[in-house]
C-alpha atoms as a PDB file:
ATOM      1  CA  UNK A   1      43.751  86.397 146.524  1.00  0.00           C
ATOM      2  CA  UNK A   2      41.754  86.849 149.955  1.00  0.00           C
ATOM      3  CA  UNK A   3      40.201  83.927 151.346  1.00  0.00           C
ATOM      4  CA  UNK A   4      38.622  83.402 154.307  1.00  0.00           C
ATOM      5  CA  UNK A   5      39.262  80.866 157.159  1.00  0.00           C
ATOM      6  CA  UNK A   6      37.874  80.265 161.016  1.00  0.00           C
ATOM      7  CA  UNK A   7      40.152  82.237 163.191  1.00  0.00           C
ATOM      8  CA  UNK A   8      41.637  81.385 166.897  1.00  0.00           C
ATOM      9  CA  UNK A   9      43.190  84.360 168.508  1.00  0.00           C
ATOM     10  CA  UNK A  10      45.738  83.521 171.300  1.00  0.00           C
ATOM     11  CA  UNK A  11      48.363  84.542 173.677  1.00  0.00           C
ATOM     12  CA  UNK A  12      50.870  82.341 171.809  1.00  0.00           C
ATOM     13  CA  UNK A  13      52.929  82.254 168.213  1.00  0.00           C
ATOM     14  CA  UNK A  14      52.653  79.673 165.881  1.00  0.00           C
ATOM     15  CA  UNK A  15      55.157  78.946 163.108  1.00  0.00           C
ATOM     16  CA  UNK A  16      55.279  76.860 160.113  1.00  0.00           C
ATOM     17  CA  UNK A  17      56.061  73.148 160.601  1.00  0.00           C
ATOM     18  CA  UNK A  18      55.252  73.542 164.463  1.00  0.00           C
ATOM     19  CA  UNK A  19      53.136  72.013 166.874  1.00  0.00           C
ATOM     20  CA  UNK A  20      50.730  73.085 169.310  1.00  0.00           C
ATOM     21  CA  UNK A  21      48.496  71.669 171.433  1.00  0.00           C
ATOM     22  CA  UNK A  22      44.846  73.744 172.696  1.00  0.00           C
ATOM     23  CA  UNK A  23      42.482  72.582 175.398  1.00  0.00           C
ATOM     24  CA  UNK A  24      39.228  73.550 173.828  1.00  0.00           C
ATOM     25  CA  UNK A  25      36.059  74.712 176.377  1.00  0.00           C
ATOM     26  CA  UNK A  26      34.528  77.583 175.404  1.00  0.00           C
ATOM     27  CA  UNK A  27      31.256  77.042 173.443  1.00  0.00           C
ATOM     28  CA  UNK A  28      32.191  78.660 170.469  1.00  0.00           C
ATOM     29  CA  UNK A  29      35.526  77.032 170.008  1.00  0.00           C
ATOM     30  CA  UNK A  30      33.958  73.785 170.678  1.00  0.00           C
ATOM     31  CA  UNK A  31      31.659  74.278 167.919  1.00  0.00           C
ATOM     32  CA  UNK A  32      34.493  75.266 165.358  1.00  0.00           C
ATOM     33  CA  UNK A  33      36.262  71.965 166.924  1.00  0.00           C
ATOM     34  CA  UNK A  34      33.149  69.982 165.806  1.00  0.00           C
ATOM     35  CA  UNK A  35      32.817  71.318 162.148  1.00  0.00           C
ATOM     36  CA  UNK A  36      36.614  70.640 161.581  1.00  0.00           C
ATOM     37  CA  UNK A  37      36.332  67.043 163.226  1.00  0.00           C
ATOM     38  CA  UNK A  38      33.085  66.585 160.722  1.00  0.00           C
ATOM     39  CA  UNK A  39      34.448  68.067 157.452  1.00  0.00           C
ATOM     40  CA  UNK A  40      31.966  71.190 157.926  1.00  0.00           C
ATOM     41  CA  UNK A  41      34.711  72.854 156.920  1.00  0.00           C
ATOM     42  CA  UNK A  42      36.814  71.482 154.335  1.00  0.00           C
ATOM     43  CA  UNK A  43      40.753  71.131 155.352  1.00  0.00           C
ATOM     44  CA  UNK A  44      40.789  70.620 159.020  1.00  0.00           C
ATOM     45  CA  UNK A  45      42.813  73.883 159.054  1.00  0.00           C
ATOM     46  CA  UNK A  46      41.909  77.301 160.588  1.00  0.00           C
ATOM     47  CA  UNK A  47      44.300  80.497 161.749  1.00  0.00           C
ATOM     48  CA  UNK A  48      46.297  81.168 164.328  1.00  0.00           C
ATOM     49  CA  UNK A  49      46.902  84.749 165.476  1.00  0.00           C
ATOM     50  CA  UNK A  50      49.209  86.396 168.288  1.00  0.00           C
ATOM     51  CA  UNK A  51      47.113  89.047 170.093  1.00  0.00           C
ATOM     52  CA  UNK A  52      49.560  92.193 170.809  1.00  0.00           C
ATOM     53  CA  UNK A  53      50.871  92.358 174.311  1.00  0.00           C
ATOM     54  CA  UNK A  54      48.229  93.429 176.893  1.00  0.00           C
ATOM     55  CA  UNK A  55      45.142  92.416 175.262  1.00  0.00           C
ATOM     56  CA  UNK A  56      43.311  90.190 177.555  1.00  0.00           C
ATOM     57  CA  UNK A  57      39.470  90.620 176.098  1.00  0.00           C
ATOM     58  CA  UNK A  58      37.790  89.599 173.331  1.00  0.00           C
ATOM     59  CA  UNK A  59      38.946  89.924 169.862  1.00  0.00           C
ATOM     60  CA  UNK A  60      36.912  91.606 167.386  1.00  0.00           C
ATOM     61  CA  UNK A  61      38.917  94.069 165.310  1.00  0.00           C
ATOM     62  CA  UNK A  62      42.053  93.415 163.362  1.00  0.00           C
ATOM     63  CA  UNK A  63      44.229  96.822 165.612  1.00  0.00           C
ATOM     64  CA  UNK A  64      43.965  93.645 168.747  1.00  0.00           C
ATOM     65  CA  UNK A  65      46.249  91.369 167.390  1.00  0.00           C
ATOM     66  CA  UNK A  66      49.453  90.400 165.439  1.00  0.00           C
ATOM     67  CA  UNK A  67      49.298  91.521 161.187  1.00  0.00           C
ATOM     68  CA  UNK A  68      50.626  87.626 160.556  1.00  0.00           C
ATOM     69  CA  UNK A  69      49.762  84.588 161.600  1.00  0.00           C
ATOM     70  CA  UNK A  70      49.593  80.864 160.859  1.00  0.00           C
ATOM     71  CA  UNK A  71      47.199  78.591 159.966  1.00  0.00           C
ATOM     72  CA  UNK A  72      46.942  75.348 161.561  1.00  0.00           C
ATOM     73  CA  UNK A  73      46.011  72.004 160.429  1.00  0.00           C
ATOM     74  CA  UNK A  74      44.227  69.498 162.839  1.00  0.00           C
ATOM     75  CA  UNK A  75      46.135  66.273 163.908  1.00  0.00           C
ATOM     76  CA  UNK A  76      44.894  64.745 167.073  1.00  0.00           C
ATOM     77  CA  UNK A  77      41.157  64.996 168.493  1.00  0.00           C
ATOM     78  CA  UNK A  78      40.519  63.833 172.245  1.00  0.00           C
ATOM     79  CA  UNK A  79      37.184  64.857 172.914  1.00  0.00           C
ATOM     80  CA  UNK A  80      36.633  64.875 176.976  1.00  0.00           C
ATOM     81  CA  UNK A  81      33.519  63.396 178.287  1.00  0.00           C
ATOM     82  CA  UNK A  82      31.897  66.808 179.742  1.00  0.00           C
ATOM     83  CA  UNK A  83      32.568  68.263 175.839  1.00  0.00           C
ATOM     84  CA  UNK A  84      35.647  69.761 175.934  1.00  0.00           C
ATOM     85  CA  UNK A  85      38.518  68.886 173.310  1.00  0.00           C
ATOM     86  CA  UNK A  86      42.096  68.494 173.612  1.00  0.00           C
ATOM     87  CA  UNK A  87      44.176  68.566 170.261  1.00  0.00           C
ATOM     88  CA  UNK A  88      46.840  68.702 168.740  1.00  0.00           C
ATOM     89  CA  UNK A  89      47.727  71.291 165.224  1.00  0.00           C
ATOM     90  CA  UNK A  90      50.683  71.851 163.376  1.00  0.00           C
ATOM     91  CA  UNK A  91      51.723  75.272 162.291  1.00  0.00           C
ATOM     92  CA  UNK A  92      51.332  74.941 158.245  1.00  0.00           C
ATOM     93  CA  UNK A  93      51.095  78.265 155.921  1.00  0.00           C
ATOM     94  CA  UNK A  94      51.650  82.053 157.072  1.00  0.00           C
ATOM     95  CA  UNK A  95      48.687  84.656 156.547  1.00  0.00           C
ATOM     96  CA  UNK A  96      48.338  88.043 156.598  1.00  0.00           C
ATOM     97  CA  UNK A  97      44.833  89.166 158.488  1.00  0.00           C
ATOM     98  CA  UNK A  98      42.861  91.948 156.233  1.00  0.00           C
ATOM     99  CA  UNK A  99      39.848  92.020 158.420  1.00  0.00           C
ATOM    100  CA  UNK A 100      38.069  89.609 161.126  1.00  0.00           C
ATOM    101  CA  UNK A 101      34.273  88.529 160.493  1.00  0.00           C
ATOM    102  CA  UNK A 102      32.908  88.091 164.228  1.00  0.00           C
ATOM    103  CA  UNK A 103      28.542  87.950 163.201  1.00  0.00           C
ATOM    104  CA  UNK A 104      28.557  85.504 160.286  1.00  0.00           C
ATOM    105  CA  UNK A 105      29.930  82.491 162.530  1.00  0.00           C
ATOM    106  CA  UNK A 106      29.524  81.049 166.302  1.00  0.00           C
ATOM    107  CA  UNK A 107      33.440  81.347 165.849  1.00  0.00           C
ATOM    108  CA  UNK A 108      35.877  84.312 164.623  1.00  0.00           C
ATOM    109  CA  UNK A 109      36.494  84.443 160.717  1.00  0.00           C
ATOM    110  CA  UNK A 110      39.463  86.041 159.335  1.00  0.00           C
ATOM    111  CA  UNK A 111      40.191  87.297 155.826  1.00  0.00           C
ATOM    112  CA  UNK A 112      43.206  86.571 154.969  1.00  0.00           C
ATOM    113  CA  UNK A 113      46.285  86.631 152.334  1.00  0.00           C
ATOM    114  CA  UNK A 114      49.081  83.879 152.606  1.00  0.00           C
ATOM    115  CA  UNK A 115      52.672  85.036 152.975  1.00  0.00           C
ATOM    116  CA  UNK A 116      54.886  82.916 150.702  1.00  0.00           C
ATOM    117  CA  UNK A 117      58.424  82.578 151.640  1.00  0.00           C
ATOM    118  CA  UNK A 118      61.037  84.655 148.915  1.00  0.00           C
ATOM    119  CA  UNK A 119      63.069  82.585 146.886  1.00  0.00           C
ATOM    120  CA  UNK A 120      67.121  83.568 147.936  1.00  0.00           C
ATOM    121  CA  UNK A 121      68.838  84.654 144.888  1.00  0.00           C
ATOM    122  CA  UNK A 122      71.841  86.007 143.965  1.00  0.00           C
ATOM    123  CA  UNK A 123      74.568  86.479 146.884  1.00  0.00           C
ATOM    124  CA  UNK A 124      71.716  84.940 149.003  1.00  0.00           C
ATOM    125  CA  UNK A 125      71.738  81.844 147.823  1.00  0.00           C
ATOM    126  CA  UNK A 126      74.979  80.838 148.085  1.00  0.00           C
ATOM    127  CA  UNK A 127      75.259  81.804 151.195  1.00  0.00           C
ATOM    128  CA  UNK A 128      72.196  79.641 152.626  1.00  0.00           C
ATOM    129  CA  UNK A 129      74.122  76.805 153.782  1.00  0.00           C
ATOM    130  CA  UNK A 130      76.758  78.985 155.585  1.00  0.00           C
ATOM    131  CA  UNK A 131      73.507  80.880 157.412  1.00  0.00           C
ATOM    132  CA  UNK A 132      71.923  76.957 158.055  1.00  0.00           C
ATOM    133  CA  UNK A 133      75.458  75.647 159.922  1.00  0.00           C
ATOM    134  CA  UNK A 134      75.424  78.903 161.779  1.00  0.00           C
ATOM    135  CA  UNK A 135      71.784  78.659 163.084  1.00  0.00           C
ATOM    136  CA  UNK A 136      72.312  74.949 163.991  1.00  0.00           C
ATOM    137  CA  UNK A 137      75.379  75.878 165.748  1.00  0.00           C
ATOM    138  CA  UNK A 138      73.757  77.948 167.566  1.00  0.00           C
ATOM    139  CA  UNK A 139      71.235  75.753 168.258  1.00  0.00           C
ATOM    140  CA  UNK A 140      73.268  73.623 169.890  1.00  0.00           C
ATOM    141  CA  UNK A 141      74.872  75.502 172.550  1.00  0.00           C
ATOM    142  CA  UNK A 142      71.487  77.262 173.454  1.00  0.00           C
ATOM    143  CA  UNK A 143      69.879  73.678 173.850  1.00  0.00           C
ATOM    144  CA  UNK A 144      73.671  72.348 175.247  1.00  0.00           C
ATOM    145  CA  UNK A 145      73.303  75.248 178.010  1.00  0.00           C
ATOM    146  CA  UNK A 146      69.250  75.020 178.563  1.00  0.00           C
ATOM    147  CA  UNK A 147      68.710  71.316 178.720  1.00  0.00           C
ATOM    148  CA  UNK A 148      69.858  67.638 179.326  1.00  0.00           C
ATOM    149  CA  UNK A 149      71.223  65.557 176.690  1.00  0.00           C
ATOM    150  CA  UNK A 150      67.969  63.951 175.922  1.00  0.00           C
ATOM    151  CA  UNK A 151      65.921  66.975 176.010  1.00  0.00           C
ATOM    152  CA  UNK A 152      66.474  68.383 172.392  1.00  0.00           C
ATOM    153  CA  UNK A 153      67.245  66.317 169.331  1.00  0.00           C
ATOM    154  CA  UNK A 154      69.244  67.964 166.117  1.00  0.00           C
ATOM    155  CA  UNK A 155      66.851  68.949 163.246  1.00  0.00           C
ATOM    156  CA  UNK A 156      67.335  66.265 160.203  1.00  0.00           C
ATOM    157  CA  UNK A 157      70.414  66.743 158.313  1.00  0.00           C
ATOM    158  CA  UNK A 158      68.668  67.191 155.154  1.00  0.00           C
ATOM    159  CA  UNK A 159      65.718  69.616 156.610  1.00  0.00           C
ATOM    160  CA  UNK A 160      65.167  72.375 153.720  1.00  0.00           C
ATOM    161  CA  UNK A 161      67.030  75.001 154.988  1.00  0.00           C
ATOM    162  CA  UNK A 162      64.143  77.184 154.361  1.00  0.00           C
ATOM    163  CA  UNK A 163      61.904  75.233 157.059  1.00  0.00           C
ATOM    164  CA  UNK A 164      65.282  75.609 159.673  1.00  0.00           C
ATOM    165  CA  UNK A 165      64.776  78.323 161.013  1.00  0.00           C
ATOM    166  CA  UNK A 166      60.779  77.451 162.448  1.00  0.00           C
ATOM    167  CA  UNK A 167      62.338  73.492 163.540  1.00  0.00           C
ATOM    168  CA  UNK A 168      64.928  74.937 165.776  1.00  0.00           C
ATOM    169  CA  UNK A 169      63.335  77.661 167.715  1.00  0.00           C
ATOM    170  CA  UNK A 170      60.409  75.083 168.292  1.00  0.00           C
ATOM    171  CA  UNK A 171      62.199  73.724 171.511  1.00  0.00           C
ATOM    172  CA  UNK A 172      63.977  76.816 172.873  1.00  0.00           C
ATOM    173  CA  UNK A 173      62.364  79.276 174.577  1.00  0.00           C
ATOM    174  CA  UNK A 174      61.770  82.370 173.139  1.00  0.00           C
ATOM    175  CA  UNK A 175      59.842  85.985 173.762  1.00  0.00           C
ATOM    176  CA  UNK A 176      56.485  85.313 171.789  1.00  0.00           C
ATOM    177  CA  UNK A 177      57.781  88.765 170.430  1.00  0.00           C
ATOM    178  CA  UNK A 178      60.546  87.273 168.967  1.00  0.00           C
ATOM    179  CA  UNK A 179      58.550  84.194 167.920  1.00  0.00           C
ATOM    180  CA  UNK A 180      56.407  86.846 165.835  1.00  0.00           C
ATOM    181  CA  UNK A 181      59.622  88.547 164.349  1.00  0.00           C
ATOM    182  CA  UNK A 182      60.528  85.167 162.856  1.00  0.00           C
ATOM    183  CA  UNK A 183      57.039  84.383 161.625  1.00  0.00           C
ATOM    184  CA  UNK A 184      57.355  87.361 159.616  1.00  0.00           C
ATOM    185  CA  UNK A 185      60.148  87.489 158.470  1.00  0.00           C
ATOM    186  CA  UNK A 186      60.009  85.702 154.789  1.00  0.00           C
ATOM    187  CA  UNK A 187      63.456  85.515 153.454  1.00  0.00           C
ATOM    188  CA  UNK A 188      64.874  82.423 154.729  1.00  0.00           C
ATOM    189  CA  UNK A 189      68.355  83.579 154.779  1.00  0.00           C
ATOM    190  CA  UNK A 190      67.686  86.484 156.867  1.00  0.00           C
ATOM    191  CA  UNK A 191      65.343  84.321 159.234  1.00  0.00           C
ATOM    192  CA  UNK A 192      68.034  82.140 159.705  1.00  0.00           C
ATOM    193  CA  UNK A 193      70.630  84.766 160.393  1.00  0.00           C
ATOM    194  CA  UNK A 194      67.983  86.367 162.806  1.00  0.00           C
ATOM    195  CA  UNK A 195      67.595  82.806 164.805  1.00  0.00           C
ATOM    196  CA  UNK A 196      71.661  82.644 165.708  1.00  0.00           C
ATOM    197  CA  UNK A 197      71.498  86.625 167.047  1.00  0.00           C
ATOM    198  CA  UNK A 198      68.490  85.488 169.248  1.00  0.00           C
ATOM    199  CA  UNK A 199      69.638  82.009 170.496  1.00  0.00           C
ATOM    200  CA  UNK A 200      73.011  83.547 170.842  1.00  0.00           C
ATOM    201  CA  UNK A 201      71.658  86.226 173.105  1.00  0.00           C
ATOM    202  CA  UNK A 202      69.706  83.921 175.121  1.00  0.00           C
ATOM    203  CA  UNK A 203      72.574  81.181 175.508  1.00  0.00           C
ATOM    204  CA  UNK A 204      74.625  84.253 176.999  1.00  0.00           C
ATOM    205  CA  UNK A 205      71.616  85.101 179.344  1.00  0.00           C
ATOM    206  CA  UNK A 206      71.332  81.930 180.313  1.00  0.00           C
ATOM    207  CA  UNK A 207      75.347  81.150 181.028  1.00  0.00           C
ATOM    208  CA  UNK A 208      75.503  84.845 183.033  1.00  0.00           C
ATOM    209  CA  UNK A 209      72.423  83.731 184.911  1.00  0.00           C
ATOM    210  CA  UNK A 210      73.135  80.295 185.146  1.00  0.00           C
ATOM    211  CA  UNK A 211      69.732  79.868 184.538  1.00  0.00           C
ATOM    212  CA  UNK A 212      67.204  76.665 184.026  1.00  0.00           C
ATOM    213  CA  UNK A 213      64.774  77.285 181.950  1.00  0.00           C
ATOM    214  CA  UNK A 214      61.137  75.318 182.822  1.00  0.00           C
ATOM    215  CA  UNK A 215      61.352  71.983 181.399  1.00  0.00           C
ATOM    216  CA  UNK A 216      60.429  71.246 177.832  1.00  0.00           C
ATOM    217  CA  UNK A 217      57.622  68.617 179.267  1.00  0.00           C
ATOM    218  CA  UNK A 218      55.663  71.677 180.571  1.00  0.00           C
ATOM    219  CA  UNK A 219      55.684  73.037 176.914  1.00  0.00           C
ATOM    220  CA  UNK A 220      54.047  70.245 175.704  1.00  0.00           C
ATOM    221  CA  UNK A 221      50.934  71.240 177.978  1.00  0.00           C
ATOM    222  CA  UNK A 222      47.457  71.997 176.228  1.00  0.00           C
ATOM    223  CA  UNK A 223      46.984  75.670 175.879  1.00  0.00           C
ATOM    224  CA  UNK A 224      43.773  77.135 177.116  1.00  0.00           C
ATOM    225  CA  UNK A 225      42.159  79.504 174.237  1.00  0.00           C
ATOM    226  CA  UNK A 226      39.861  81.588 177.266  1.00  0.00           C
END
C-alpha cells in the first residue's frame, strides 16, 4: 500500500541500519526539520533518495533520481543559532518512489511503497552463514588494507545476517553507485555475496595503488542538502 512521506533528495545513498548526518539551511528543509522536531509529522522519519549521476538542480519529477531509497528516522537535533540544523538519521526501511508531490508542502513529498527484504529459502538458506563469513572476511582485509587498527571495528558476532551486508559497507568506501546496487538488492544472500565481489575489488585497487583512502573522521562530516 502507497503511503506518503516528506522527501530529501541528495547526492548520497542511504542504507538500512546506517547513519548519516545533514547540515540543514535551506528554508524549506528547515521547515520539514521543525515539523519532525515538533511531532507535525508523526514518526520523526522522512525519505532519503539518491539523485542519478549528473543531476545538480532541483528535484521535481521521479526520471531525476534513484527508483529506491531509504527512509530515515531522526536521532540527534542541534539547532544553530542563525536557524540552521545539524542532525543526525539512521537509515531504517527501503522504499520504492511512485511519484514526488512538490505543491502540497514547503518540502518535497514522495509516494512511496516499502521494499521488504525476501525471506532465503531453500538452498539459500543454508548457505547464509557461509555468504555472512565470506562478507566479513572480506571486510576485514578491505578495512585491514584501508585503515589503522582503530579505525573500523568488526560488526557484532550475532548481527542478523540479513542486516550484514548494510553494517559492513557503512565504513568502507564505496561508489554511491554501488551503494545503490546494494540498497536494492533484497535477497540477503545475494547482497551479501555482492558486498565480498565489491570489497574484494576495492581491497585489490587499493593494494595495486597502494592507496589511502580519506580518513573515516571526514565521513562523519554533516552533509549539505543544497
Amino acid at each position: 500500500m502507497a503511503e506518503t512521506i516528506p522527501l530529501f533528495p541528495l547526492a548520497a545513498v542511504l542504507l538500512p541500519g546506517t547513519s548519516l548526518p545533514l547540515h540543514i539551511f535551506e528554508p524549506r528543509y528547515r521547515q520539514l526539520t521543525m515539523d519532525l522536531v515538533t511531532d507535525a509529522l508523526p514518526g520523526r522519519c522522512f525519505g532519503v533518495i539518491a539523485k542519478k549521476p549528473g543531476w545538480t538542480i532541483d528535484v521535481d519529477h521521479v526520471d531525476q533520481v534513484c527508483a529506491v531509497g531509504c527512509s530515515a528516522v531522526l536521532r540527534e537535533v542541534k539547532r544553530l543559532p542563525d536557524g540552521r540544523f545539524d542532525i543526525v538519521t539512521r537509515g531504517d526501511r527501503r522504499f520504492r518512489l511512485l511519484a514526488i508531490d512538490s505543491t502540497s508542502a514547503p518540502y518535497l513529498l514522495g509516494v512511496v511503497e516499502w521494499l521488504p527484504d525476501s525471506t532465503p529459502t531453500g538452498r539459500m538458506a543454508a548457505l547464509m552463514p557461509v555468504l555472512a563469513a565470506a562478507a566479513r572476511a572480506a571486510h576485514r582485509r578491505y578495512c585491514g588494507s584501508a585503515w589503522q587498527g582503530d579505525d573500523w571495528t568488526e560488526p557484532p558476532a550475532d548481527l542478523d545476517p540479513a542486516e550484514l551486508a548494510h553494517v559492513i559497507v557503512s565504513d568502507c568506501l564505496l561508489a554511491e553507485t554501488d551503494r545503490q546496487r546494494l540498497l536494492e538488492e533484497i535477497c540477503p544472500g545475494r547482497r551479501l555475496r555482492l558486498t565480498r565481489l565489491m570489497l574484494h575489488l576495492e581491497t585489490e585497487i587499493l593494494r595495486t595503488l597502494h592507496a589511502v583512502p580519506m580518513q573515516l573522521a571526514d565521513l562523519d562530516q554533516p552533509i549539505g542538502l543544497n
